[in-house]
C-alpha atoms as a PDB file:
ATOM      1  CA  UNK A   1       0.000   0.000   0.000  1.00  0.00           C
ATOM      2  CA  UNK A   2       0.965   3.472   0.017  1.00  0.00           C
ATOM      3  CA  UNK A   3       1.045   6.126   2.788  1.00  0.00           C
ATOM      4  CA  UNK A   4      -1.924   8.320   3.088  1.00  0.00           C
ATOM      5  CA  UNK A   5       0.294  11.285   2.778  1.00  0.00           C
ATOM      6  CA  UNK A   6       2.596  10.192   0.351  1.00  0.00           C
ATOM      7  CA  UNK A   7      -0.180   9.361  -2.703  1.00  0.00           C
ATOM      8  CA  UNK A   8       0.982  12.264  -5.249  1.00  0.00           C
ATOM      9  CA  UNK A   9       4.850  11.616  -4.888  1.00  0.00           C
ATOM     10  CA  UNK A  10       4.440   7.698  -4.786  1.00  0.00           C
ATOM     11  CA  UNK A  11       2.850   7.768  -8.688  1.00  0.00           C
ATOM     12  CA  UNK A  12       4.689  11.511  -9.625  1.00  0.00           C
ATOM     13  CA  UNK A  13       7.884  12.200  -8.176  1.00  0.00           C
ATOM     14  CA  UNK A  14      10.860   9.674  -9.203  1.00  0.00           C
ATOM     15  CA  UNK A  15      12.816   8.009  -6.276  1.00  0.00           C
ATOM     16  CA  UNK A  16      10.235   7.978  -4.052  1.00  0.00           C
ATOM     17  CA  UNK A  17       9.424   4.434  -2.631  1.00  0.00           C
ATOM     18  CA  UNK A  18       9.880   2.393  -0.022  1.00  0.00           C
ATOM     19  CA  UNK A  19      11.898  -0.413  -1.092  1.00  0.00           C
ATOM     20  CA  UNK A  20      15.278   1.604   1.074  1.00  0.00           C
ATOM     21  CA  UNK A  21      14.016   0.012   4.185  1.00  0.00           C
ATOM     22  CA  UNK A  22      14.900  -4.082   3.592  1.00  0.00           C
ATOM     23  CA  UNK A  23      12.421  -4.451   6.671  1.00  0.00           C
ATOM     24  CA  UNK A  24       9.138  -3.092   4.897  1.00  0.00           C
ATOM     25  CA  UNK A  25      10.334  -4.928   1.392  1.00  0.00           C
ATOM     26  CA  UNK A  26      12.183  -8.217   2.073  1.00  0.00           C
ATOM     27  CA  UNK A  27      11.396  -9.568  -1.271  1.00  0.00           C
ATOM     28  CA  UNK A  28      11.086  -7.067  -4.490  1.00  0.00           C
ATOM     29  CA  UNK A  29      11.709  -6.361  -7.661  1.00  0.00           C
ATOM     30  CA  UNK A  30      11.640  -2.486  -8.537  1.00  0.00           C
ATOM     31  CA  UNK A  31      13.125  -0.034  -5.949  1.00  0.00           C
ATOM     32  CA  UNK A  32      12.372   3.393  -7.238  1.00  0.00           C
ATOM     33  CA  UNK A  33       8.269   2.618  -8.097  1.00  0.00           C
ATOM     34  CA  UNK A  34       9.094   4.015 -11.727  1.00  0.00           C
ATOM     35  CA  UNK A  35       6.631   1.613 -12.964  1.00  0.00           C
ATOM     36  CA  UNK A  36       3.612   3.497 -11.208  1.00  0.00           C
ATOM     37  CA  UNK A  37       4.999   7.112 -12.836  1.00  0.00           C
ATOM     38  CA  UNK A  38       5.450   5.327 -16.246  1.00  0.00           C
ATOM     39  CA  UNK A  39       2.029   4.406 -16.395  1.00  0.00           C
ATOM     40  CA  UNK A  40       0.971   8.067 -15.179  1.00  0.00           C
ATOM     41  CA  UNK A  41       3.252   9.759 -17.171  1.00  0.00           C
ATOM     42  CA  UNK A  42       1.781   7.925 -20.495  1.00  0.00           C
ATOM     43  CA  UNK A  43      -2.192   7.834 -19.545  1.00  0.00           C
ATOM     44  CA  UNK A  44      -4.652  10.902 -20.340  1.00  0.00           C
ATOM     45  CA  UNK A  45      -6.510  10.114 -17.163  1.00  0.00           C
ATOM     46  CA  UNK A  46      -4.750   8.056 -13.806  1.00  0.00           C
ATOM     47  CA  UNK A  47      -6.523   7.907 -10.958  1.00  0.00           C
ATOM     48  CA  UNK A  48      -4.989   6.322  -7.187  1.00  0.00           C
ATOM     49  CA  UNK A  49      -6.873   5.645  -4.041  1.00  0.00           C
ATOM     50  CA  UNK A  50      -4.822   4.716  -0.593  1.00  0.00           C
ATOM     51  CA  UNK A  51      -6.929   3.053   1.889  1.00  0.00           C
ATOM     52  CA  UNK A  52      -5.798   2.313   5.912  1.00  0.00           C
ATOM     53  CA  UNK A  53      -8.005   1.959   8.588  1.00  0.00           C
ATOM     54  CA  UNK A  54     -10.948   4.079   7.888  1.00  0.00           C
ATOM     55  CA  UNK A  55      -9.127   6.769   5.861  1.00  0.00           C
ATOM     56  CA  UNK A  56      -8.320   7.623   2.585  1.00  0.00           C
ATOM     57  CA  UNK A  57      -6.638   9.825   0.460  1.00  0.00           C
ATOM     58  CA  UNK A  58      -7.028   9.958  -3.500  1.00  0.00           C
ATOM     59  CA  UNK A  59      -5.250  11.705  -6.296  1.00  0.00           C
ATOM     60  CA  UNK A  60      -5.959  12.078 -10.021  1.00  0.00           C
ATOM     61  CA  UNK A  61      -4.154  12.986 -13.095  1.00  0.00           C
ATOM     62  CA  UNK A  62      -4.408  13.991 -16.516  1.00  0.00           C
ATOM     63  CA  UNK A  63      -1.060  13.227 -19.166  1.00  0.00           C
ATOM     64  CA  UNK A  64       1.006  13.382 -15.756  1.00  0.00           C
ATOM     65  CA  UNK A  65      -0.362  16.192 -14.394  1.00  0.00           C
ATOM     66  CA  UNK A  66      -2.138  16.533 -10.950  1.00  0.00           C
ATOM     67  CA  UNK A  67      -5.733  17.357 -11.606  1.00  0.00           C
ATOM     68  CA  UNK A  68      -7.686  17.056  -8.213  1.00  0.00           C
ATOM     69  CA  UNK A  69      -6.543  15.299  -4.826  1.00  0.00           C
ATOM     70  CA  UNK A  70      -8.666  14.505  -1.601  1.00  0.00           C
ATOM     71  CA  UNK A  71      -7.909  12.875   1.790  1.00  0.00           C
ATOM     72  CA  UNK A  72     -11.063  11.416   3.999  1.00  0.00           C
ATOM     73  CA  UNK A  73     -12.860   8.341   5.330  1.00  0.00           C
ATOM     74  CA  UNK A  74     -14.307   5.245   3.958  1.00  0.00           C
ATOM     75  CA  UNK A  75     -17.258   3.240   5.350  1.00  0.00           C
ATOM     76  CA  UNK A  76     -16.695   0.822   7.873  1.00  0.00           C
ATOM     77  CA  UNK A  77     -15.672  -2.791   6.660  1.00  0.00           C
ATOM     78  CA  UNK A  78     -13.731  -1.289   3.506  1.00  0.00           C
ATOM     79  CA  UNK A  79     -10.154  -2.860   3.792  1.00  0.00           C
ATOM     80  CA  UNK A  80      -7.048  -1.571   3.395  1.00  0.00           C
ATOM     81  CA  UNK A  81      -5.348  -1.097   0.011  1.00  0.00           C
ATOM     82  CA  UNK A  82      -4.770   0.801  -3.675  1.00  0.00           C
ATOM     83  CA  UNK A  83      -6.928   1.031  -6.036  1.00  0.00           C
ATOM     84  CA  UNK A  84      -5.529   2.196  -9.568  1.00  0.00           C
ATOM     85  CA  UNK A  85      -7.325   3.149 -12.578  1.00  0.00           C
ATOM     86  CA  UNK A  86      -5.712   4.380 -15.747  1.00  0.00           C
ATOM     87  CA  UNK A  87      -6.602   5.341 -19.447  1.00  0.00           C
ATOM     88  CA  UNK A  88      -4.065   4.857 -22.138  1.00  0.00           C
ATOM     89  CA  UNK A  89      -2.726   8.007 -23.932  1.00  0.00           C
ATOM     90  CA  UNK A  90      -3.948   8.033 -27.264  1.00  0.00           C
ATOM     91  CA  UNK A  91      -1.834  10.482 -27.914  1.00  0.00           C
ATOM     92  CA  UNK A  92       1.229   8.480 -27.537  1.00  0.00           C
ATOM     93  CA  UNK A  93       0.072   4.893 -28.282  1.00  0.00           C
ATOM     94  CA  UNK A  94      -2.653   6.101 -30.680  1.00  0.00           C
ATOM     95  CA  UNK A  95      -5.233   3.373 -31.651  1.00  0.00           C
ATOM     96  CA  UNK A  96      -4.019   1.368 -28.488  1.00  0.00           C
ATOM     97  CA  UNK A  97      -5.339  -2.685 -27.506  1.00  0.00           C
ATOM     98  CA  UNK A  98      -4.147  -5.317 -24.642  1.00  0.00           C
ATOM     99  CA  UNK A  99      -2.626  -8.156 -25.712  1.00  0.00           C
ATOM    100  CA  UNK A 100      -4.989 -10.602 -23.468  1.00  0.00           C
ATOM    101  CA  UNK A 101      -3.094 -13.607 -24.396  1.00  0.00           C
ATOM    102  CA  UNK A 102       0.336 -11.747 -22.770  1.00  0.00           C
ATOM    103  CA  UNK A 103      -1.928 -10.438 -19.640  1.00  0.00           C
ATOM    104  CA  UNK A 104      -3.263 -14.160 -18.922  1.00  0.00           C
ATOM    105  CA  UNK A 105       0.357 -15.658 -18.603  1.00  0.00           C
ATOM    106  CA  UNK A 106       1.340 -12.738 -16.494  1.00  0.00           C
ATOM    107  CA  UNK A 107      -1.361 -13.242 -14.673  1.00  0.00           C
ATOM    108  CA  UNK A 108      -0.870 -16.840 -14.404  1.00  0.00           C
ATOM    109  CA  UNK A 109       2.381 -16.443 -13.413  1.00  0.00           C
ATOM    110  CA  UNK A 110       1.556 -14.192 -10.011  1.00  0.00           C
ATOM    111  CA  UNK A 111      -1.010 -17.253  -9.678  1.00  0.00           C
ATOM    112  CA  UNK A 112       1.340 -19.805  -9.558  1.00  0.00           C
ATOM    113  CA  UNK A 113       4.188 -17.850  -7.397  1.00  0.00           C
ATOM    114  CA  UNK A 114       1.667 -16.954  -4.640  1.00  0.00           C
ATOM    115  CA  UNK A 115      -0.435 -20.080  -3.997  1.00  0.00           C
ATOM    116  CA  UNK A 116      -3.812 -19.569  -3.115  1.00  0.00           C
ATOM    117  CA  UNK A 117      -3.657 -15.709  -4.241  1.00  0.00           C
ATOM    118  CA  UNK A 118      -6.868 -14.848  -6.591  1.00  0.00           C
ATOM    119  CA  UNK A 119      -7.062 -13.018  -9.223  1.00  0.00           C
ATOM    120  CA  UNK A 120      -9.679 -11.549 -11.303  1.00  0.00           C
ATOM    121  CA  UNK A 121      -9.555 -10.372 -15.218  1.00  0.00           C
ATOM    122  CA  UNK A 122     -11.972 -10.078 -17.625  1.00  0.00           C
ATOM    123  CA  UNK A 123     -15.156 -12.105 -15.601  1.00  0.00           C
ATOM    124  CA  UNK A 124     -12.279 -15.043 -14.845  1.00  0.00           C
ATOM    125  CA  UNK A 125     -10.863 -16.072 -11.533  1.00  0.00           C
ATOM    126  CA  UNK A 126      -7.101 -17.328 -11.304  1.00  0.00           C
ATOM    127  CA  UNK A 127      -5.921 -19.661  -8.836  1.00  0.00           C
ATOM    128  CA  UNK A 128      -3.042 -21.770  -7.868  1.00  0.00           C
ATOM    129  CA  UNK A 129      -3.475 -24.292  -4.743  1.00  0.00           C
ATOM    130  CA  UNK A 130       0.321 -26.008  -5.529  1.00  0.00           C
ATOM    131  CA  UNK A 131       2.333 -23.129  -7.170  1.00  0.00           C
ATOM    132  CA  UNK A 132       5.028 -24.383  -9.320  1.00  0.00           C
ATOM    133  CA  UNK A 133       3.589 -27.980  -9.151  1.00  0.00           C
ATOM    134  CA  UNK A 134       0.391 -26.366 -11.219  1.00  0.00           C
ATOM    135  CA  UNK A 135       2.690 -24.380 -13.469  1.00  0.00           C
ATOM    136  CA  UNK A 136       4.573 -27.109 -14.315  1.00  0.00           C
ATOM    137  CA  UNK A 137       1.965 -29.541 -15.254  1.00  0.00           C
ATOM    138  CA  UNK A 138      -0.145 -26.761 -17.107  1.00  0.00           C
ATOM    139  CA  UNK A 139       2.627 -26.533 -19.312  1.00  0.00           C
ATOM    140  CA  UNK A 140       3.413 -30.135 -20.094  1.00  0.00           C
ATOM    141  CA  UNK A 141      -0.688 -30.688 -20.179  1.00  0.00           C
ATOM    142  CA  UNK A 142      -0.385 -27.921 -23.134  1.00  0.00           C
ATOM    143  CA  UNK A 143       2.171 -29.755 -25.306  1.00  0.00           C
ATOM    144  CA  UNK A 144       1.235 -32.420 -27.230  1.00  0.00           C
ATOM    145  CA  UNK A 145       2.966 -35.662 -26.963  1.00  0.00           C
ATOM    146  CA  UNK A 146       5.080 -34.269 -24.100  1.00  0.00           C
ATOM    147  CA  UNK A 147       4.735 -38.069 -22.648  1.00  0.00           C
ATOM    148  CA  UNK A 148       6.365 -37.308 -18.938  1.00  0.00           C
ATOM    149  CA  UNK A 149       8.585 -39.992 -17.305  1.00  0.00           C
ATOM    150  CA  UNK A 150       7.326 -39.810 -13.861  1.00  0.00           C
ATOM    151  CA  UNK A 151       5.315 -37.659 -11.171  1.00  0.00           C
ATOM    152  CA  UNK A 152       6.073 -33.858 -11.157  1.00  0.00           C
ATOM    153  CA  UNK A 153       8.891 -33.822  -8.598  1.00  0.00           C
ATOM    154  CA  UNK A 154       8.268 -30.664  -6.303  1.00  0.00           C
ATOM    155  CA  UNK A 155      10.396 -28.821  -3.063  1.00  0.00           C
ATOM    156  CA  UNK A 156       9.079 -25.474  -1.543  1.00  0.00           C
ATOM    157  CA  UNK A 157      12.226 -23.929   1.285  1.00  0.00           C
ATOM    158  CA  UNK A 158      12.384 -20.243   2.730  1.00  0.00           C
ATOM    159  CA  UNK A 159      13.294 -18.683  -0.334  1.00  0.00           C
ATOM    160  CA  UNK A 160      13.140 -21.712  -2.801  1.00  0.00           C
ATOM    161  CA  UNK A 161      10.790 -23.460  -4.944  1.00  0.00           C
ATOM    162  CA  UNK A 162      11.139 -25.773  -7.432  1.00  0.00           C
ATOM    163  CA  UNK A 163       9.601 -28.147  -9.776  1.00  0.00           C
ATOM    164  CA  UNK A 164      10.679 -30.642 -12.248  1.00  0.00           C
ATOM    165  CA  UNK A 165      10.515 -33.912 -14.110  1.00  0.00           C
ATOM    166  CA  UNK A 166      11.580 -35.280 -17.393  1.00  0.00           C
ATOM    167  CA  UNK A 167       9.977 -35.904 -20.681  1.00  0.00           C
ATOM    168  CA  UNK A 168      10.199 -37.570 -23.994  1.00  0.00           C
ATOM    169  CA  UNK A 169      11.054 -34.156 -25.359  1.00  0.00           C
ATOM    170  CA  UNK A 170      13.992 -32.949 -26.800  1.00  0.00           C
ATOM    171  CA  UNK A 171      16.248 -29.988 -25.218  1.00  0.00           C
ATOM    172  CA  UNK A 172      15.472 -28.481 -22.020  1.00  0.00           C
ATOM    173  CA  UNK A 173      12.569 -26.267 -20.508  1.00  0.00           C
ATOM    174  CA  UNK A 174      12.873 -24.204 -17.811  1.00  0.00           C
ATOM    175  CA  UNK A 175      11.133 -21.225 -16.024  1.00  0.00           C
ATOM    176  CA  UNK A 176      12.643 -19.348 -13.470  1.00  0.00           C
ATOM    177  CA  UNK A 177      11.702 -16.312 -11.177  1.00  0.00           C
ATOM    178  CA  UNK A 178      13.082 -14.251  -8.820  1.00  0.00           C
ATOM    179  CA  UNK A 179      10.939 -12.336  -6.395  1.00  0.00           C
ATOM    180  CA  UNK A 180       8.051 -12.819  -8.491  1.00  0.00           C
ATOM    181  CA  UNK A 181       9.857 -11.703 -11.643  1.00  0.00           C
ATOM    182  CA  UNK A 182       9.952 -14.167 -14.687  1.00  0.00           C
ATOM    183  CA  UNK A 183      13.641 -14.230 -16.259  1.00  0.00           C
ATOM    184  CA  UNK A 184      12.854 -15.184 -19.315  1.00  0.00           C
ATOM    185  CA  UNK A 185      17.319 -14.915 -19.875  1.00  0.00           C
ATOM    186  CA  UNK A 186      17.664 -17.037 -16.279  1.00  0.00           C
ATOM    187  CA  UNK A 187      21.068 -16.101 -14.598  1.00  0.00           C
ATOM    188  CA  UNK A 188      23.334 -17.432 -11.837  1.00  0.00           C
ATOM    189  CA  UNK A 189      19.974 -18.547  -9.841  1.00  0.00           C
ATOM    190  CA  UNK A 190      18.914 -21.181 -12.660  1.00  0.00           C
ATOM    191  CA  UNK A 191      22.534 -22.002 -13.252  1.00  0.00           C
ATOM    192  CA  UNK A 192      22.551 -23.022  -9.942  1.00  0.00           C
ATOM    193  CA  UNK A 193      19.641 -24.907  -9.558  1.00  0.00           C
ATOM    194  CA  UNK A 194      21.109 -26.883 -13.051  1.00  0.00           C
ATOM    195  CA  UNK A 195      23.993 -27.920 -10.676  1.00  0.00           C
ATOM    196  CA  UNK A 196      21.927 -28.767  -7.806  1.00  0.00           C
ATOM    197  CA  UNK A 197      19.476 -30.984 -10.166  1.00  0.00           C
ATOM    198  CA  UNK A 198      22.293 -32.967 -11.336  1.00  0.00           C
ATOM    199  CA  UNK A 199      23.867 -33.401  -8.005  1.00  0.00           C
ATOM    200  CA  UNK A 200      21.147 -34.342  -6.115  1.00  0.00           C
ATOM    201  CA  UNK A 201      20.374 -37.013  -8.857  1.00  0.00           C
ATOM    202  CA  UNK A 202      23.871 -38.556  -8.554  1.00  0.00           C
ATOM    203  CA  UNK A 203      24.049 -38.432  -5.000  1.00  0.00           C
ATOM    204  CA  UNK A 204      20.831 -40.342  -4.678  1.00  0.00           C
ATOM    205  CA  UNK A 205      21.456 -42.894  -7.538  1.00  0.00           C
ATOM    206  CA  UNK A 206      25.098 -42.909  -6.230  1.00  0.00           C
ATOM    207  CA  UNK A 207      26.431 -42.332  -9.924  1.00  0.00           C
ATOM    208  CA  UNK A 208      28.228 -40.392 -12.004  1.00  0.00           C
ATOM    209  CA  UNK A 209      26.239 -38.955 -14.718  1.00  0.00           C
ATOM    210  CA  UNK A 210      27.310 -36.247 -17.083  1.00  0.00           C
ATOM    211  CA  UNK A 211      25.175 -33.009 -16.637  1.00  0.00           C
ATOM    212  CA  UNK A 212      23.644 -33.199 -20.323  1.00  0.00           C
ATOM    213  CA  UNK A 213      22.597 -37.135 -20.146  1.00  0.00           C
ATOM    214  CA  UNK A 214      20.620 -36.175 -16.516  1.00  0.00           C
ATOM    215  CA  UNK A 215      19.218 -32.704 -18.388  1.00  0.00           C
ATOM    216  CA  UNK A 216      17.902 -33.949 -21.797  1.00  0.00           C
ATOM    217  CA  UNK A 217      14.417 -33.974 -21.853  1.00  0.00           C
ATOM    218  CA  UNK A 218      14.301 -31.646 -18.308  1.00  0.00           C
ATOM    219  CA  UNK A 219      11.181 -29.643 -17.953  1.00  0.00           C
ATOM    220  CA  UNK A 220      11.544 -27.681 -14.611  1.00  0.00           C
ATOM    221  CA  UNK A 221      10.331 -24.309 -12.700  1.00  0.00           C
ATOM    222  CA  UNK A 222      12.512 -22.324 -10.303  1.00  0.00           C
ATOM    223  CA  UNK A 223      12.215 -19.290  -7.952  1.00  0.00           C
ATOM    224  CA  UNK A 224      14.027 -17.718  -5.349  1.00  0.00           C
ATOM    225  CA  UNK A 225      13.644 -14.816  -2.964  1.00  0.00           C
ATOM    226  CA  UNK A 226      16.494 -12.477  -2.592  1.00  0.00           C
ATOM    227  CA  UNK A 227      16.646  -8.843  -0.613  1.00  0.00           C
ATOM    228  CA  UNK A 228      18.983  -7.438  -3.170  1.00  0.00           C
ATOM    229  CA  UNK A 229      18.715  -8.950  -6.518  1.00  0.00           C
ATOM    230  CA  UNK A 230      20.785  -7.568  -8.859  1.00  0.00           C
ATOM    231  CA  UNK A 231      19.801  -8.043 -12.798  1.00  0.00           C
ATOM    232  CA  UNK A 232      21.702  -7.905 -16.013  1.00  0.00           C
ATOM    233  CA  UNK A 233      19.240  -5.040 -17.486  1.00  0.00           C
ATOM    234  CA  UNK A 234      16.210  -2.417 -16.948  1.00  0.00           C
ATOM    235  CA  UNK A 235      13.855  -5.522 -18.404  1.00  0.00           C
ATOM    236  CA  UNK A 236      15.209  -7.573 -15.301  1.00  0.00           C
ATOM    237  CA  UNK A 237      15.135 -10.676 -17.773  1.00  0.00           C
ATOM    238  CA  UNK A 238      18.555 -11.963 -16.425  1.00  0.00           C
ATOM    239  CA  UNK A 239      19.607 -12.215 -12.511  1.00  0.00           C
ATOM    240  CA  UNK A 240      23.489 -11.439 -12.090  1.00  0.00           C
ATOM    241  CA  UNK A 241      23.963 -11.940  -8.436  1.00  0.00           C
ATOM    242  CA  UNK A 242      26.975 -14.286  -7.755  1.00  0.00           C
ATOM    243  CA  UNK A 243      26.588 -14.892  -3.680  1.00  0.00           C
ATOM    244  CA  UNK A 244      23.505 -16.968  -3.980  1.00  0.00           C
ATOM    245  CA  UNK A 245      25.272 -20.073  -5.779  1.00  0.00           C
ATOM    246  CA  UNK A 246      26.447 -22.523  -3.419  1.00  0.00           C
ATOM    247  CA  UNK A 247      22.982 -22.116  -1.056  1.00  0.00           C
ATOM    248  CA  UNK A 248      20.977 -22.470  -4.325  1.00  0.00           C
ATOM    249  CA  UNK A 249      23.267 -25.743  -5.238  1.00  0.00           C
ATOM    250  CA  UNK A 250      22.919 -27.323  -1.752  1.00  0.00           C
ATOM    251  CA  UNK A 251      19.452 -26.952  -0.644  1.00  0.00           C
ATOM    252  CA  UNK A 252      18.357 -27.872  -4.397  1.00  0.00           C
ATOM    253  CA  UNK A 253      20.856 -31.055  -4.286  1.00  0.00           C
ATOM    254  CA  UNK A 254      19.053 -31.875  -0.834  1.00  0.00           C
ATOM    255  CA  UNK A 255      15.503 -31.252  -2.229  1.00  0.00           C
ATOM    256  CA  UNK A 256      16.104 -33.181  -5.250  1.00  0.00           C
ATOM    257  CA  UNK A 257      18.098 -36.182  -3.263  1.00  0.00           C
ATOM    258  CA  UNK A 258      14.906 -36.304  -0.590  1.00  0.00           C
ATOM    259  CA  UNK A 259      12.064 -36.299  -3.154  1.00  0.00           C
END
């Protein structure tokens, strides 16, 4: 949520967030809430309502530009949170549309990293009960002919999930996440979780197998919480951090090994 008195600079005014203090935001993603100013910035109308316990305050915009703003109280039983309502620019993406089919897998994706989270779009709830375990299977369920080997295997730690199993298909398949942000690139955190797959395999079948006989045919899902991640680019597509490695390794090796 956002602070009653800080509603116009949270969605206007660049550096202003919260995300300094590692005990309000263990887990995040963004740190300067540019995302919120973008979306002002490039909308003819933007409108953002802070609710906490009982009060409100609410500020609206036109093109980036502060139009009205009110602070008072809400009716009893309304909870707290932020609303946020937006209109496109024409101006700037002139005859504008949403790409649904890109919204749904977003949306799919917060679904499946925060188990038992619903969402609502378009007249449709979405749902996960088993987080990466769904993801995983909706994925293989989509393919034809994907003909799995065995049972989804599945670990959830502290700040690690994973899910995998193996299939008749060729190359590898993998989707990782880091505090709720896909990496479509990876980084060191699916690296890592490569090593920790093929470790924990030989350490429970006491062998010797090369990483790309146990990896063929792998179809997996990874995610990790970290306070500071630190990624390759602005799109956040690739994680760079180097200190998670060997924690990533051994509590995947374990997971994988106890499964």
């Amino acid at each position: 949520g956002i602070p009653l008195g800080k509603v116009v600079e949270c969605v206007s005014v660049i550096n202003t967030g919260a995300k300094y203090n590692s005990e309000v935001f263990q887990f995040s993603v963004g740190l300067n809430g540019v995302g919120t100013k973008a979306v002002n910035a490039l909308s003819s109308w933007f409108r953002v309502v802070s609710v906490r316990d009982g009060k409100c305050a609410e500020a609206v915009f036109e093109r980036g530009v502060l139009k009205d703003q009110r602070t008072g109280t809400v009716k009893p039983g309304v909870k707290n949170g932020t609303l946020v309502e937006f209109i496109p620019d024409e101006k700037v993406f002139n005859d504008y549309d949403f790409n649904v089919e890109f919204l749904q897998k977003r949306i799919w994706n917060y679904a499946y990293l925060n188990a038992g989270l619903v969402l609502n779009f378009n007249g449709e709830q979405y749902v996960s009960e088993n987080g990466l375990l769904d993801l995983l299977d909706s994925e293989l369920d989509s393919e034809t002919g994907n003909g799995r080997l065995y049972d989804v295997g599945y670990y959830k730690g502290k700040q690690l999930e994973f899910a995998f199993t193996h299939s008749n298909n060729y190359g590898e398949n993998y989707f990782s996440f880091v505090n709720g942000q896909y990496t479509s690139d990876g980084g060191t955190h699916l690296s890592a979780f490569k090593e920790g797959l093929l470790k924990g395999i030989n350490e429970y079948f006491r062998k010797n197998y090369k990483s790309e006989d146990v990896r063929e045919g792998t179809a997996a899902a990874v995610a990790i919480k970290i306070q500071s991640p630190i990624f390759e680019s602005q799109t956040k597509n690739k994680l760079g951090n180097t200190e998670i490695r060997a924690w990533i390794v051994n509590e995947t090796k374990a997971g994988v090994a106890d499964w």
